[in-house]
Protein backbone atom coordinates (compact mmCIF):
# COMPACT_ATOMS: atom_id res chain seq x y z
CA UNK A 1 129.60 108.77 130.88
CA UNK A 2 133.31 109.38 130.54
CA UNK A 3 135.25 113.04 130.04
CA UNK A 4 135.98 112.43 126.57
CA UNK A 5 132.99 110.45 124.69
CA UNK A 6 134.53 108.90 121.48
CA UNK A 7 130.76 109.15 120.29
CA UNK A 8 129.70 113.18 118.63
CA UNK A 9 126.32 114.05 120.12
CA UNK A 10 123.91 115.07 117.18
CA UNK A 11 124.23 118.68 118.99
CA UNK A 12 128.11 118.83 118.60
CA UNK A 13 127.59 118.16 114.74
CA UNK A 14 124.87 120.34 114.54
CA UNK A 15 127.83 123.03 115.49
CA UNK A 16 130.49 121.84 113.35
CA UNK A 17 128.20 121.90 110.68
CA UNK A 18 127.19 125.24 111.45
CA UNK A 19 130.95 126.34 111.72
CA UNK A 20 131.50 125.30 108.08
CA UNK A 21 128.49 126.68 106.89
CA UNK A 22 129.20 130.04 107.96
CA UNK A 23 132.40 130.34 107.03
CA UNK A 24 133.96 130.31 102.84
CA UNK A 25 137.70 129.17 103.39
CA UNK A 26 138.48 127.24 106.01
CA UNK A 27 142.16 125.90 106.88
CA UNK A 28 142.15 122.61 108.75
CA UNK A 29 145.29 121.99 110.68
CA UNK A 30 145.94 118.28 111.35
CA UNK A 31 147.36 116.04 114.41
CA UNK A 32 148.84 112.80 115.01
CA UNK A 33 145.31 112.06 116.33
CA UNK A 34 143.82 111.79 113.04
CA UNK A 35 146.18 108.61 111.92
CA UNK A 36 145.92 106.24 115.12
CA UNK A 37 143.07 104.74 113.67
CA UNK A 38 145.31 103.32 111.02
CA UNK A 39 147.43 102.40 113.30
CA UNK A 40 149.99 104.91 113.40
CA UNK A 41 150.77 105.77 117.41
CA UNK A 42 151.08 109.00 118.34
CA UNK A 43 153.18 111.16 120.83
CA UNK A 44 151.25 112.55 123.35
CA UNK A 45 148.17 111.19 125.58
CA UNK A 46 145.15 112.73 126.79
CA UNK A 47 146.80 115.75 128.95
CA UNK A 48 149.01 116.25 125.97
CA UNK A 49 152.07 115.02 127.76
CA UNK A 50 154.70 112.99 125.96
CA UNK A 51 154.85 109.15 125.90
CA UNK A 52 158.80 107.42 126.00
CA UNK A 53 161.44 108.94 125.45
CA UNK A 54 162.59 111.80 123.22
CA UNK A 55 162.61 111.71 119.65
CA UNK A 56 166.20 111.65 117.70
CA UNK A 57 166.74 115.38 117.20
CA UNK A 58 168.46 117.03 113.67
CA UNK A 59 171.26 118.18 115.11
CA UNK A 60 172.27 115.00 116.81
CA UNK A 61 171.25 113.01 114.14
CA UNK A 62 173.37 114.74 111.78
CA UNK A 63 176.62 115.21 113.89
CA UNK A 64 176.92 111.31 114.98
CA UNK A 65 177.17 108.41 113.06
CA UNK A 66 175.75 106.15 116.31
CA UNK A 67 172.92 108.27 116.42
CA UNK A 68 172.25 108.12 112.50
CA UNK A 69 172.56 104.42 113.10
CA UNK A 70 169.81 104.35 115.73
CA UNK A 71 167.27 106.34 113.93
CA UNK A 72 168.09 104.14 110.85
CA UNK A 73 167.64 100.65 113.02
CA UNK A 74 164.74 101.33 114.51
CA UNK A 75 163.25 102.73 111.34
CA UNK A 76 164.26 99.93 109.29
CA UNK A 77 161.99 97.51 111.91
CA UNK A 78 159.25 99.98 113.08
CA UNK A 79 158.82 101.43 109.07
CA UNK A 80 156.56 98.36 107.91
CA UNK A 81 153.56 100.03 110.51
CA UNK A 82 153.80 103.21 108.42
CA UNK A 83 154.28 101.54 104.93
CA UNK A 84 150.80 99.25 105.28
CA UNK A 85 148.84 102.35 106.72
CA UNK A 86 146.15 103.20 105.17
CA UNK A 87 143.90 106.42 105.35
CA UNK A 88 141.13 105.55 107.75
CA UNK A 89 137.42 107.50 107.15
CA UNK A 90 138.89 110.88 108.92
CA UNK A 91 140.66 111.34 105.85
CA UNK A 92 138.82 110.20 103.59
CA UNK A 93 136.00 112.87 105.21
CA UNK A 94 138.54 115.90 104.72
CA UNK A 95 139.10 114.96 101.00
CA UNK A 96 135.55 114.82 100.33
CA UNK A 97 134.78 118.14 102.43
CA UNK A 98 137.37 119.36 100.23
CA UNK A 99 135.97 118.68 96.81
CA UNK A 100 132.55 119.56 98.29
CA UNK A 101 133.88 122.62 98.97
CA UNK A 102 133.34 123.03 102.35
CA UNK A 103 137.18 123.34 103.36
CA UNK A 104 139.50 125.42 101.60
CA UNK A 105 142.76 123.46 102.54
CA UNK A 106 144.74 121.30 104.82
CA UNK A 107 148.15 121.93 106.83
CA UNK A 108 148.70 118.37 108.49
CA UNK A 109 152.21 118.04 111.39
CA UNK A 110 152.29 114.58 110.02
CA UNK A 111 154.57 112.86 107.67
CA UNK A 112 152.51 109.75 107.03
CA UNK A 113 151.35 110.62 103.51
CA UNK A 114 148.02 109.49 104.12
CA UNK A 115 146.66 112.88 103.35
CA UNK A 116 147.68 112.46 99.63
CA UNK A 117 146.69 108.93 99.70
CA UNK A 118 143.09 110.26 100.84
CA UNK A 119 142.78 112.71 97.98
CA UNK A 120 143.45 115.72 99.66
CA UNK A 121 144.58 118.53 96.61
CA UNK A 122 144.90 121.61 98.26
CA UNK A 123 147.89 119.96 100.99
CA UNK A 124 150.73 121.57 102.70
CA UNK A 125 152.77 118.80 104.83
CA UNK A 126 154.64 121.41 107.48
CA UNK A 127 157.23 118.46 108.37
CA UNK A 128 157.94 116.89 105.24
CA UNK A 129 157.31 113.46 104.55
CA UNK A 130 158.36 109.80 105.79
CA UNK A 131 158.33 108.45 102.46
CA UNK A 132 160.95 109.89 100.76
CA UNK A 133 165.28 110.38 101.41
CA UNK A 134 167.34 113.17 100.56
CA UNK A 135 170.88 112.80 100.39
CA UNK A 136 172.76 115.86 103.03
CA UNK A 137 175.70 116.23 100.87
CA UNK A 138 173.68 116.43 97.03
CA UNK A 139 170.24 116.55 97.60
CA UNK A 140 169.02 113.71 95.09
CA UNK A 141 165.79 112.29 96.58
CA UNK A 142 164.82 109.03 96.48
CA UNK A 143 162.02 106.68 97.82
CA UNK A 144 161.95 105.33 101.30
CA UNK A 145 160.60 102.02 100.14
CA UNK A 146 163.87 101.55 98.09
CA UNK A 147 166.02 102.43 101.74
CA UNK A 148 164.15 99.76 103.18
CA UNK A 149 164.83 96.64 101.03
CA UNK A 150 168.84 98.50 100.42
CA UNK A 151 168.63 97.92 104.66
CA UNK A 152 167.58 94.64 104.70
CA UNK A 153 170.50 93.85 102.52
CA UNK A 154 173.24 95.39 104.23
CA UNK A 155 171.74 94.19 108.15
CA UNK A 156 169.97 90.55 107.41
CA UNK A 157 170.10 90.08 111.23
CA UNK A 158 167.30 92.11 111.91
CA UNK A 159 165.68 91.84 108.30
CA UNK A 160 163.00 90.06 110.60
CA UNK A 161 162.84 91.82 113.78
CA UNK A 162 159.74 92.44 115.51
CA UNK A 163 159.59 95.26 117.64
CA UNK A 164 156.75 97.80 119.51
CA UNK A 165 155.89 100.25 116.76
CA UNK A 166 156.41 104.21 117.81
CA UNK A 167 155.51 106.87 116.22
CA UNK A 168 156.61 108.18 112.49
CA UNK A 169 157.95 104.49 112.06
CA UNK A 170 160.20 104.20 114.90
CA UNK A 171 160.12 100.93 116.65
CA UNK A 172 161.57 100.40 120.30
CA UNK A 173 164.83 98.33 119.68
CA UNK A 174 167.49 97.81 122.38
CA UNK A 175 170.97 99.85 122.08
CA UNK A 176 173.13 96.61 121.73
CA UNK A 177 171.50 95.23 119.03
CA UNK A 178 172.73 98.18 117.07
CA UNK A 179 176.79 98.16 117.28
CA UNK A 180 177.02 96.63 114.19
CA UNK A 181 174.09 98.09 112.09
CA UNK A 182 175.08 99.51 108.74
CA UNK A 183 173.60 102.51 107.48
CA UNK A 184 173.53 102.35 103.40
CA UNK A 185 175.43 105.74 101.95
CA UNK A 186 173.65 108.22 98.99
CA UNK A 187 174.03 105.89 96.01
CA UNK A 188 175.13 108.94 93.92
CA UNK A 189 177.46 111.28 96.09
CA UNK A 190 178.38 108.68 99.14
CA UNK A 191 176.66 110.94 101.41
CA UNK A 192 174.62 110.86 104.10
CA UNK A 193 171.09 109.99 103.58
CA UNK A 194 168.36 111.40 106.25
CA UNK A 195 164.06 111.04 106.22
CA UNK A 196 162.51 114.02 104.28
CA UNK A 197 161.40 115.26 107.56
CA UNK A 198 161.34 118.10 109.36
CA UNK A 199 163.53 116.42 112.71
CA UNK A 200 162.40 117.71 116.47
CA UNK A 201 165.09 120.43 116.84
CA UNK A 202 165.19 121.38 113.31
CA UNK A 203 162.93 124.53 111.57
CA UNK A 204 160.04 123.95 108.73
CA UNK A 205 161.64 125.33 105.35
CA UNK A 206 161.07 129.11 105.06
CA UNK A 207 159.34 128.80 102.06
CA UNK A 208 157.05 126.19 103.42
CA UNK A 209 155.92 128.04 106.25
CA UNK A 210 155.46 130.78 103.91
CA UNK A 211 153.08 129.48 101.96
CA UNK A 212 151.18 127.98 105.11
CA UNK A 213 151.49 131.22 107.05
CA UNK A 214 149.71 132.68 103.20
CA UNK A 215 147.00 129.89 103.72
CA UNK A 216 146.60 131.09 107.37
CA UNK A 217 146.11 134.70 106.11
CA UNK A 218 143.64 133.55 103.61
CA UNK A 219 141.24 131.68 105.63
CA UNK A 220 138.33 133.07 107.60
CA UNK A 221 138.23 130.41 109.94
CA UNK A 222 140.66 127.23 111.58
CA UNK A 223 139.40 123.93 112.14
CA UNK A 224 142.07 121.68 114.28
CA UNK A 225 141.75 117.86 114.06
CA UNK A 226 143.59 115.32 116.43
CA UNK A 227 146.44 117.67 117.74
CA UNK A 228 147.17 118.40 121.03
CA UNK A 229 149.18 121.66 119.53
CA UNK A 230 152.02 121.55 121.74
CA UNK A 231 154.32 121.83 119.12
CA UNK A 232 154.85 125.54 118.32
CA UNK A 233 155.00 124.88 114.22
CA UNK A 234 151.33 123.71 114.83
CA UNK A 235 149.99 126.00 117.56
CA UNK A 236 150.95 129.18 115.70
CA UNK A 237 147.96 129.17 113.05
CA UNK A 238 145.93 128.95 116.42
CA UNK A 239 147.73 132.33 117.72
CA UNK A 240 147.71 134.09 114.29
CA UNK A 241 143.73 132.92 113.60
CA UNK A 242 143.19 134.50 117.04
CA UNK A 243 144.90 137.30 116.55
CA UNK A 244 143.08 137.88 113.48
CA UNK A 245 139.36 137.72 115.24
CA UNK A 246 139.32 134.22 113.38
CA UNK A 247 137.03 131.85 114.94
CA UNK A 248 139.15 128.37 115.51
CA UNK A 249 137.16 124.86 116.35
CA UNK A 250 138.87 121.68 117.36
CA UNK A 251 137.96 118.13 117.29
CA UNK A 252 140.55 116.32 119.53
CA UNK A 253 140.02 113.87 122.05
CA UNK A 254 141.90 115.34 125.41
CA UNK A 255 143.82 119.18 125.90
CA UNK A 256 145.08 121.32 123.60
CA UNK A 257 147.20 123.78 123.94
CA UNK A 258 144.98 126.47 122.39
CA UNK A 259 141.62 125.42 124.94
CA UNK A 260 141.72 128.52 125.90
CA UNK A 261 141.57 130.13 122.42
CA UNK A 262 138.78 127.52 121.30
CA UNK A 263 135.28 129.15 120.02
CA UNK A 264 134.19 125.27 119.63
CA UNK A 265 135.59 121.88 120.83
CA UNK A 266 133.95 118.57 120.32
CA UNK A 267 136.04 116.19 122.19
CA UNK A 268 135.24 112.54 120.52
CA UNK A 269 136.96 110.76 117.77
CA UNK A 270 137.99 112.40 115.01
CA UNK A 271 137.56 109.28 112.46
CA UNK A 272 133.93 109.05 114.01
CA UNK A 273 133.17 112.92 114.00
CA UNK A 274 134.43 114.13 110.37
CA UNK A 275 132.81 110.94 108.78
CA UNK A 276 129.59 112.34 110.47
CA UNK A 277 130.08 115.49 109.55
CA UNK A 278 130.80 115.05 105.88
CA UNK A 279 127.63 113.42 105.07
CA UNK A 280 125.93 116.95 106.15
CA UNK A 281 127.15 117.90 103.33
CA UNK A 282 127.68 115.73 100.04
CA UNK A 283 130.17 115.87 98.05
CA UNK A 284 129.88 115.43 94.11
CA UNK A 285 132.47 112.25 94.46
CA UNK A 286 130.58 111.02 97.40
CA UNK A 287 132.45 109.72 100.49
């Protein structure tokens, strides 16, 4: 037997089911965990310690145009991995808990979309999204699929690059292949155009971790799914649920950063646990 069965023993369910049952509104907070099964790598392994090297940060990638030209190269090449994902059954389990009932809404870290793609109504994504592009200077918005083709126009060298994928669509790419990448300007203003993401570095909007923060105070109970919670935005809800006498479960495979707050942990896959746990309790769509 290893430390950290991907299989949920029939016990472990028999809790999680339990955990629902007894409780009316519960938040689920969701990791980078739930999305490697379609694919998607995420940041951190087992002992929640973080793989490569560090992300691009805001600041940086706002002051300097080699930076900005980076984080647009490697997107361009590693942002086909995130554009074919697909929501994988973990997903598709919270959306049906949801309409079941059984959860009362979702705060997911990631910026894959596959939430929404999944069904999920009642959705709060704390760092923004990977599909769209706002403009720095005007704010227009506009779709990430249309950044991609207006890159493979203006840098046809690397239109077919293959690369490692990394997480949030980055893609490992060597510094001298980018000295003469070309990073398309806001087709409106001529500004600079950055990810509708929340960077490392950079703070959630205030009014989005307001109305999270009003979800938190709502709930009577925190269920955590595939996050490792070392990033403060996420392990928060875990210190205010505490702090509140709210009981918190977690299904991740490895540490979090909350262990020690934990009432339950099930430590097995989440896109084999939720699935599981779901048909406990059917939905009127079904899964």
């Amino acid at each position: 037997m290893t430390d950290h069965p991907q299989v949920p023993a029939p016990a472990q369910l028999d809790q999680l089911a339990d955990f629902l049952s007894r409780h009316r509104n519960v938040l689920v907070l969701t990791g980078a965990g739930l999305s490697t099964a379609s694919g998607i790598p995420d940041y951190r392994d087992r002992d929640g310690v973080r793989r490569g090297r560090l992300p691009v940060q805001g600041p940086e990638f706002r002051r300097s145009d080699a930076v900005r030209r980076r984080y647009w190269a490697r997107s361009m090449v590693g942002w086909p991995t995130l554009a074919q994902a697909a929501p994988n059954a973990g997903h598709r389990a919270i959306a049906a808990l949801e309409r079941g009932g059984r959860l009362g809404a979702v705060i997911t870290q990631n910026v894959d979309g596959l939430h929404q793609q999944a069904g999920s109504a009642r959705l709060i994504e704390l760092h923004g999204n990977i599909h769209g592009v706002v403009c720095l200077s005007c704010g227009a918005q506009s779709a990430r699929a249309a950044m991609q083709q207006r890159l493979r126009d203006a840098n046809p060298a690397l239109a077919g690059a293959v690369a490692q994928p990394l997480p949030d669509g980055d893609a490992q790419i060597e510094p001298e292949a980018l000295d003469d990448f070309h990073v398309p300007a806001c087709q409106i203003c001529g500004g600079t155009l950055q990810p509708d993401v929340v960077f490392f570095g950079d703070n959630v909007p205030p009014a989005r971790t307001a109305a999270a923060l009003d979800w938190m105070a709502q709930a009577d109970a925190l269920l955590v799914v595939g996050s490792s919670l070392m990033v403060f935005s996420g392990y928060r809800f875990c210190k205010l649920a505490a702090e509140a006498g709210k009981p918190i479960a977690a299904i991740n495979v490895g540490k979090t950063r909350a262990d020690d707050l934990l009432a339950l942990k099930v430590q097995a896959a989440v896109q084999d646990v939720l699935p599981a746990l779901a048909r406990r309790f059917p939905s009127p769509a079904g899964l």
